[in-house]
PDB file of N, CA and C in Angstrom:
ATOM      1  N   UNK A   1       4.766  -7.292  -0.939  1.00  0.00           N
ATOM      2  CA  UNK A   1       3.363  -6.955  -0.838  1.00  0.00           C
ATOM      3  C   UNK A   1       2.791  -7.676   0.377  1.00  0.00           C
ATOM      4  N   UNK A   2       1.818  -6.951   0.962  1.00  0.00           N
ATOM      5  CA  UNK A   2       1.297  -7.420   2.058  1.00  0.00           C
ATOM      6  C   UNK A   2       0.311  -7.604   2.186  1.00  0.00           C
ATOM      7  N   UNK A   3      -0.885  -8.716   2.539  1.00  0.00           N
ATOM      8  CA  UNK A   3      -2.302  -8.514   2.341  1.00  0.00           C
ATOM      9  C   UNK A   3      -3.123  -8.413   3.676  1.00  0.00           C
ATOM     10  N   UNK A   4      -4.208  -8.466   3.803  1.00  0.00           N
ATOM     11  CA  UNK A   4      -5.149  -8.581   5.113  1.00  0.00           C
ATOM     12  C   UNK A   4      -6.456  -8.789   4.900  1.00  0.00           C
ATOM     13  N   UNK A   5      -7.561  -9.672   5.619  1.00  0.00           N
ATOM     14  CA  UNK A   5      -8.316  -9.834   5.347  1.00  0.00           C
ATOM     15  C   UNK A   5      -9.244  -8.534   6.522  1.00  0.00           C
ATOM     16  N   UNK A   6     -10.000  -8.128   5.827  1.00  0.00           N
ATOM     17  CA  UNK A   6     -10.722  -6.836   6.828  1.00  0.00           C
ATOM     18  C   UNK A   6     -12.331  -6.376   6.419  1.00  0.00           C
ATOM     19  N   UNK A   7     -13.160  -6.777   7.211  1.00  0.00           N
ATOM     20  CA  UNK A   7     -14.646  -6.296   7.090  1.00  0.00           C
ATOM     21  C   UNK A   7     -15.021  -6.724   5.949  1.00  0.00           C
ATOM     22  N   UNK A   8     -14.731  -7.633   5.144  1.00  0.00           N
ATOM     23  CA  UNK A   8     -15.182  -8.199   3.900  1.00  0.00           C
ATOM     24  C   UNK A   8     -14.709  -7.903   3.016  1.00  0.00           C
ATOM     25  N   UNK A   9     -13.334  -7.130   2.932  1.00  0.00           N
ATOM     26  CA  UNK A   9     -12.393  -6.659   1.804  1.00  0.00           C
ATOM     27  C   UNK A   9     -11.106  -7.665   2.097  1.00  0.00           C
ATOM     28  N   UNK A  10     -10.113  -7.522   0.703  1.00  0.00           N
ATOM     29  CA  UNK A  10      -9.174  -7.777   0.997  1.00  0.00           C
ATOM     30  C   UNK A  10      -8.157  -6.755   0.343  1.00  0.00           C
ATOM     31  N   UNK A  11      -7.181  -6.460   1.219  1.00  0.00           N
ATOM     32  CA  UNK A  11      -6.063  -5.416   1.264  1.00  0.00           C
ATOM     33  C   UNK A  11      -4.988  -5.902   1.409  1.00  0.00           C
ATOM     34  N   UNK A  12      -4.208  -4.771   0.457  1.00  0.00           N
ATOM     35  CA  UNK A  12      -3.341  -5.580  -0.009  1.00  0.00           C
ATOM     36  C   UNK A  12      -2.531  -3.733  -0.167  1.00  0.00           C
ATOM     37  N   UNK A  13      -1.638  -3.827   0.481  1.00  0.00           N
ATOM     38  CA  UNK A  13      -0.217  -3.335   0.925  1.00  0.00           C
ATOM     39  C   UNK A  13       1.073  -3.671  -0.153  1.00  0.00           C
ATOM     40  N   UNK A  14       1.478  -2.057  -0.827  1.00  0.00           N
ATOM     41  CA  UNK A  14       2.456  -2.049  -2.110  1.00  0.00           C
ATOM     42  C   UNK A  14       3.651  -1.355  -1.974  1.00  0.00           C
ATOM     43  N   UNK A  15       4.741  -1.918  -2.088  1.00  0.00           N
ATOM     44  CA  UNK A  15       5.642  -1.381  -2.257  1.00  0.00           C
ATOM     45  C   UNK A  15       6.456  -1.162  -3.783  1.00  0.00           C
ATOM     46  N   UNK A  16       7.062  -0.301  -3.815  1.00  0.00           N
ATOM     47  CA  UNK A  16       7.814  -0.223  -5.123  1.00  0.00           C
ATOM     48  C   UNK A  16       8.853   1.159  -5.011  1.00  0.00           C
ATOM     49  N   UNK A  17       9.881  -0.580  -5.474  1.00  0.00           N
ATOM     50  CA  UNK A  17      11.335   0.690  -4.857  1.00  0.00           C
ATOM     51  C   UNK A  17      11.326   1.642  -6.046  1.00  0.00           C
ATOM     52  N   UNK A  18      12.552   2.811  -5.437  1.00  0.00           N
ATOM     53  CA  UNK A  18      12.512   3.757  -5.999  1.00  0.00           C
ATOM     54  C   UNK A  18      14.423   4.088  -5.840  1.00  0.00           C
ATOM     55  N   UNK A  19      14.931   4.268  -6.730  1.00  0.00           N
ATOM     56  CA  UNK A  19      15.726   4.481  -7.247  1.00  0.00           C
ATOM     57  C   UNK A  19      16.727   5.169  -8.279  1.00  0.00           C
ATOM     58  N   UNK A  20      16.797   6.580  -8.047  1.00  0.00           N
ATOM     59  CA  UNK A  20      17.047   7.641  -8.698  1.00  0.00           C
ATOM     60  C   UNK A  20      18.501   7.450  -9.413  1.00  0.00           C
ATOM     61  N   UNK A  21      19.370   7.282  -8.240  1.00  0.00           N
ATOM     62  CA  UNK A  21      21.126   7.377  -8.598  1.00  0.00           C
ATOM     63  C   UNK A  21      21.372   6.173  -7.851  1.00  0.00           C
ATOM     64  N   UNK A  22      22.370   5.409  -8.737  1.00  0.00           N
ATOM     65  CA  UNK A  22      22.868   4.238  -8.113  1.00  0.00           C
ATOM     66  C   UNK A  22      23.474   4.640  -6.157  1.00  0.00           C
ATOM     67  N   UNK A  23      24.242   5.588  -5.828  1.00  0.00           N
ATOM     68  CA  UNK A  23      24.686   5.833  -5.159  1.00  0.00           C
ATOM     69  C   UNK A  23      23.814   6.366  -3.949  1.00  0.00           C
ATOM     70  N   UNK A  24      22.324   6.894  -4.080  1.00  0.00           N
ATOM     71  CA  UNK A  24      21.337   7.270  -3.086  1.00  0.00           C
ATOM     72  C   UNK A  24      20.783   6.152  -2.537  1.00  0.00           C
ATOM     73  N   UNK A  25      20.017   5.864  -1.347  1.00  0.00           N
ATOM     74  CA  UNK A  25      20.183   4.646  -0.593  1.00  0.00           C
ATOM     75  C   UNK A  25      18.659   4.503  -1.093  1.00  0.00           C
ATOM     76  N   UNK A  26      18.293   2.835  -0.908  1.00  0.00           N
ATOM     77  CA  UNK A  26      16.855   2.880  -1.443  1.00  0.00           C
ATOM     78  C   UNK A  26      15.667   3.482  -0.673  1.00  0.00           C
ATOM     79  N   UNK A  27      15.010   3.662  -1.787  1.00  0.00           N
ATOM     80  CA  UNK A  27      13.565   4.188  -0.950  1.00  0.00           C
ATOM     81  C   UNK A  27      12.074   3.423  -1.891  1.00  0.00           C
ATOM     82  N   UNK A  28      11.234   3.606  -1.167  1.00  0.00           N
ATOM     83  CA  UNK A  28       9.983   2.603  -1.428  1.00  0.00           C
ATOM     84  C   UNK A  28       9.142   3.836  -1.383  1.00  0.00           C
ATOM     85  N   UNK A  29       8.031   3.699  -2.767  1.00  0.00           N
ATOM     86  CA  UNK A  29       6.853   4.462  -2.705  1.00  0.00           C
ATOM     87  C   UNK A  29       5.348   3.550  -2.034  1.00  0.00           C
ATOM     88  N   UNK A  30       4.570   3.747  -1.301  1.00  0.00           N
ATOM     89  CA  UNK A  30       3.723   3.401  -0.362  1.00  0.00           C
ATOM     90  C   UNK A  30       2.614   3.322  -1.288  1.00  0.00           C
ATOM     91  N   UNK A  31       1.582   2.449  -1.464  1.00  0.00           N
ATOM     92  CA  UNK A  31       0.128   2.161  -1.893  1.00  0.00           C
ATOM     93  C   UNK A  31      -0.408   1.258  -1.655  1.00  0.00           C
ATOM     94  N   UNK A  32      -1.726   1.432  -1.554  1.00  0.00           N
ATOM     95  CA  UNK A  32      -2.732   0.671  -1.003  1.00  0.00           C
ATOM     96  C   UNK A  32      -4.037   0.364  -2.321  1.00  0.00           C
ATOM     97  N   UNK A  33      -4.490  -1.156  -2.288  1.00  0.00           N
ATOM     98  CA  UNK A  33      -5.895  -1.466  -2.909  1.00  0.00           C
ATOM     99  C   UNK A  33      -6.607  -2.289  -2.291  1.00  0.00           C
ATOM    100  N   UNK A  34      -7.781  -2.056  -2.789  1.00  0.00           N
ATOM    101  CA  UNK A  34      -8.776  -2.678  -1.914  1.00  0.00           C
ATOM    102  C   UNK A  34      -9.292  -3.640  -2.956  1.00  0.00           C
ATOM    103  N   UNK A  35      -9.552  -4.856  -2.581  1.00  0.00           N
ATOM    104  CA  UNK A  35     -10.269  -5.419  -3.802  1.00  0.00           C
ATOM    105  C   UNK A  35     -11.842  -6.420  -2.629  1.00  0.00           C
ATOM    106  N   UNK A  36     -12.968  -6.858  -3.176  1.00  0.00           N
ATOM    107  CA  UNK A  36     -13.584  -7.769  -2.641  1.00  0.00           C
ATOM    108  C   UNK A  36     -14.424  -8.683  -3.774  1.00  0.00           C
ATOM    109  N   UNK A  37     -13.760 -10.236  -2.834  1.00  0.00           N
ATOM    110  CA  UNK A  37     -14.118 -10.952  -4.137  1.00  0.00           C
ATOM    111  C   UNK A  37     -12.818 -11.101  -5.372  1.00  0.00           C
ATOM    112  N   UNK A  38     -13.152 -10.832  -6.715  1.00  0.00           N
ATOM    113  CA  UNK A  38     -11.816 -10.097  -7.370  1.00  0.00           C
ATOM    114  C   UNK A  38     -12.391  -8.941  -8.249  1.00  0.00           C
ATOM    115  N   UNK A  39     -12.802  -8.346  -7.342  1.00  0.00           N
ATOM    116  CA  UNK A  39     -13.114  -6.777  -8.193  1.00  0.00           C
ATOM    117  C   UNK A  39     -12.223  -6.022  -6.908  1.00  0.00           C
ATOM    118  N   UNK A  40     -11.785  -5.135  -8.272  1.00  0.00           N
ATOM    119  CA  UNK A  40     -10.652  -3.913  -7.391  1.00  0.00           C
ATOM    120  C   UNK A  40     -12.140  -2.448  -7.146  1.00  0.00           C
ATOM    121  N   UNK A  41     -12.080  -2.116  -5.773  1.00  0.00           N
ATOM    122  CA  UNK A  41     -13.088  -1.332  -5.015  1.00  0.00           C
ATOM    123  C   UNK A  41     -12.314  -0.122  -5.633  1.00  0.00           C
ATOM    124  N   UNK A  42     -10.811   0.459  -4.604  1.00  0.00           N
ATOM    125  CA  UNK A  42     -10.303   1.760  -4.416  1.00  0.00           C
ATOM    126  C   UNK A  42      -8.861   1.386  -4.714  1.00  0.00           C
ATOM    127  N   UNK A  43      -8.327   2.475  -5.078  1.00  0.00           N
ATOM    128  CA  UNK A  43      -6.892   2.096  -5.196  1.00  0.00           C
ATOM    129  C   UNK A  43      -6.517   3.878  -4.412  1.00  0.00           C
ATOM    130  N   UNK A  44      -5.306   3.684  -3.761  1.00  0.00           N
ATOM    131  CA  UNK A  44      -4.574   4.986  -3.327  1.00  0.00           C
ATOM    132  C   UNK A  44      -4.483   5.964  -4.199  1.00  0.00           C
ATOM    133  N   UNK A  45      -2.701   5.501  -5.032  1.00  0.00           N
ATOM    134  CA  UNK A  45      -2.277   6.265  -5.417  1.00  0.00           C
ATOM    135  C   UNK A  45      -1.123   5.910  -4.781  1.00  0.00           C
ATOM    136  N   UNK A  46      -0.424   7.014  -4.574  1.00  0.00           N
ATOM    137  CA  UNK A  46       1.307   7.198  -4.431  1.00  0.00           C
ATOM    138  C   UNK A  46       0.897   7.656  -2.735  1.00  0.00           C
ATOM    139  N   UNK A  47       1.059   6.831  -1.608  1.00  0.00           N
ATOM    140  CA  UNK A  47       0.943   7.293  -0.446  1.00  0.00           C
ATOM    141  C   UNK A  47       1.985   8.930   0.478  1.00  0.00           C
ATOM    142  N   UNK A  48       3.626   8.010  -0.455  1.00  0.00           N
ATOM    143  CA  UNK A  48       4.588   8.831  -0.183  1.00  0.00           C
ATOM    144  C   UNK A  48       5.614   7.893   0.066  1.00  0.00           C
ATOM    145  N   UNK A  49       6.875   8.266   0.610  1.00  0.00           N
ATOM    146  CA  UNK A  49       8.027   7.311   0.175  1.00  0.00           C
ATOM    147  C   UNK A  49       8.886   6.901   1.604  1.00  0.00           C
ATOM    148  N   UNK A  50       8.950   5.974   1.546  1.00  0.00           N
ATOM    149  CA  UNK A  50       9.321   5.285   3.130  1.00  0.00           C
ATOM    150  C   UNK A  50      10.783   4.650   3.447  1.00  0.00           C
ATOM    151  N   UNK A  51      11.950   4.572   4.112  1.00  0.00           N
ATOM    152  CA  UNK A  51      13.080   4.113   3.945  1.00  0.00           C
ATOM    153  C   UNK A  51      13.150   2.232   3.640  1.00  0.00           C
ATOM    154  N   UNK A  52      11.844   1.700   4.291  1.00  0.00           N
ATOM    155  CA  UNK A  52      12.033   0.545   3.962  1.00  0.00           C
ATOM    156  C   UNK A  52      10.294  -0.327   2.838  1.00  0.00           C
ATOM    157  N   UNK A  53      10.543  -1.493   2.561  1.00  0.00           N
ATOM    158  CA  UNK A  53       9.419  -1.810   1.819  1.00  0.00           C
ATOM    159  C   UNK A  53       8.747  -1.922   3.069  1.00  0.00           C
ATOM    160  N   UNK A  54       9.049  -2.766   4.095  1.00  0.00           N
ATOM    161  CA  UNK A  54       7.651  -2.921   4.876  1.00  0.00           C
ATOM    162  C   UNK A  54       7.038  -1.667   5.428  1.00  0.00           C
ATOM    163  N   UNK A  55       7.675  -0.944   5.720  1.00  0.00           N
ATOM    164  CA  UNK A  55       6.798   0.453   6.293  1.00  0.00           C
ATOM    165  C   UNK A  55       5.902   1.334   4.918  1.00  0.00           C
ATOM    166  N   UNK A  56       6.258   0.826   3.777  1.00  0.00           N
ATOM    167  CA  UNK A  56       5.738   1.499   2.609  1.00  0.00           C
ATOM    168  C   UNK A  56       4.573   0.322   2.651  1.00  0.00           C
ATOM    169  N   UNK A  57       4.668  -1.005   2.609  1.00  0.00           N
ATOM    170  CA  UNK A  57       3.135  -1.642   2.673  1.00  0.00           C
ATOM    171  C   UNK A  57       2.637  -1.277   3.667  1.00  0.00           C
ATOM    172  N   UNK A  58       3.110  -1.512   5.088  1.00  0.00           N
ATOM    173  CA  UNK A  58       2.074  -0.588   5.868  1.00  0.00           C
ATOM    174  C   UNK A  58       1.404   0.361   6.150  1.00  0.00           C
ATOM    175  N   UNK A  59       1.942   1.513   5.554  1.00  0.00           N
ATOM    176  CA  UNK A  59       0.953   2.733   5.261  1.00  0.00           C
ATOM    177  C   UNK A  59       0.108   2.188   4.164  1.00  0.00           C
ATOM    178  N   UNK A  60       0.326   1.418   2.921  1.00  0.00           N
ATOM    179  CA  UNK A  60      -0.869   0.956   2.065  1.00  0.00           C
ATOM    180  C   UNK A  60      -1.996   0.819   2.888  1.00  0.00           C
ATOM    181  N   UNK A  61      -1.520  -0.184   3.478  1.00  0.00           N
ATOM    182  CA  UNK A  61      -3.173  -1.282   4.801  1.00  0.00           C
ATOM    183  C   UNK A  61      -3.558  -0.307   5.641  1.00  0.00           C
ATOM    184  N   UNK A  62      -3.030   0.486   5.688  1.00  0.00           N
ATOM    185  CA  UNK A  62      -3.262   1.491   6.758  1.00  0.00           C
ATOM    186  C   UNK A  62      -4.402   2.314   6.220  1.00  0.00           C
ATOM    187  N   UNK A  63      -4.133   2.764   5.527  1.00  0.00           N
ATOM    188  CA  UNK A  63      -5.225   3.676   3.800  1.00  0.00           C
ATOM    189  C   UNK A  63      -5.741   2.759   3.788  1.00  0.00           C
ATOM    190  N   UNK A  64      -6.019   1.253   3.355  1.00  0.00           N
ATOM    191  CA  UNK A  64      -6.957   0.672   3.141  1.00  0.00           C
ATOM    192  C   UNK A  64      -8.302   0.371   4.169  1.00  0.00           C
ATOM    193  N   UNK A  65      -7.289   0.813   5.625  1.00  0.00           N
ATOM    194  CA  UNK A  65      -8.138  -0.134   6.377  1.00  0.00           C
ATOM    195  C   UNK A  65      -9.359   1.625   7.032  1.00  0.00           C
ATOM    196  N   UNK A  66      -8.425   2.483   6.886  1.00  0.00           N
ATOM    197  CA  UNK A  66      -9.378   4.187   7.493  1.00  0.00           C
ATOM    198  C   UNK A  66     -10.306   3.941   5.900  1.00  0.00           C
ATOM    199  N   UNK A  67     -10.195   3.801   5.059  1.00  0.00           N
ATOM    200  CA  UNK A  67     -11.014   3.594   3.578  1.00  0.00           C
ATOM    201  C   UNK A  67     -12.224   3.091   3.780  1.00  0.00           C
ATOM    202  N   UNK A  68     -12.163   1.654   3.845  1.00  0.00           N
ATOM    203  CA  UNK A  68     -13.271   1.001   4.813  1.00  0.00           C
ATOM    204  C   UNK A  68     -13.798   1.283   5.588  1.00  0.00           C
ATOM    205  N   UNK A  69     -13.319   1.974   6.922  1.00  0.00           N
ATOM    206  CA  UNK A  69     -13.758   2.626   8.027  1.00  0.00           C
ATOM    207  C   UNK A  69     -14.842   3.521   7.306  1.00  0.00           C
ATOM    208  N   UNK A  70     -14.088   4.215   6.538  1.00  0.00           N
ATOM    209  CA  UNK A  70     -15.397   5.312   6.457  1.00  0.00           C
ATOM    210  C   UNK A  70     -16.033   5.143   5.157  1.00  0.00           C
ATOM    211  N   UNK A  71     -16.122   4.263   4.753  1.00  0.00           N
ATOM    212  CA  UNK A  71     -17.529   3.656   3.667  1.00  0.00           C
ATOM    213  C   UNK A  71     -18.394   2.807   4.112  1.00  0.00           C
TER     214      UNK A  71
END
């Protein structure tokens, strides 16, 4: 998990592997939340699925941070 501090939120970048058949190579589903303070604002959802964890938190922060942008 990855966090960031941004415009008075804090974001926070999710990964969670994914693993169908022992034998398919891993994959990571992508999400993003926003929390400020400790109240949770927005949450994603399922961004989509990325070959590694860090590129799956980075599309989270990424959603978090266009989120903000436009609120």
């Amino acid at each position: 998990m990855q966090t960031e501090k941004y415009r008075g939120y804090t974001l926070w970048g999710h990964a969670i592997q994914l693993r169908e058949d022992i034998l398919q190579p891993e994959r990571f589903a992508g999400s993003g939340t926003i929390t400020r303070d400790t109240k949770v604002i927005e949450v994603s959802g399922v961004l989509g699925t990325f070959e590694t964890d860090e590129e799956a938190e980075s599309a989270g922060l990424s959603w978090c941070r266009a989120w903000v942008d436009s609120h």
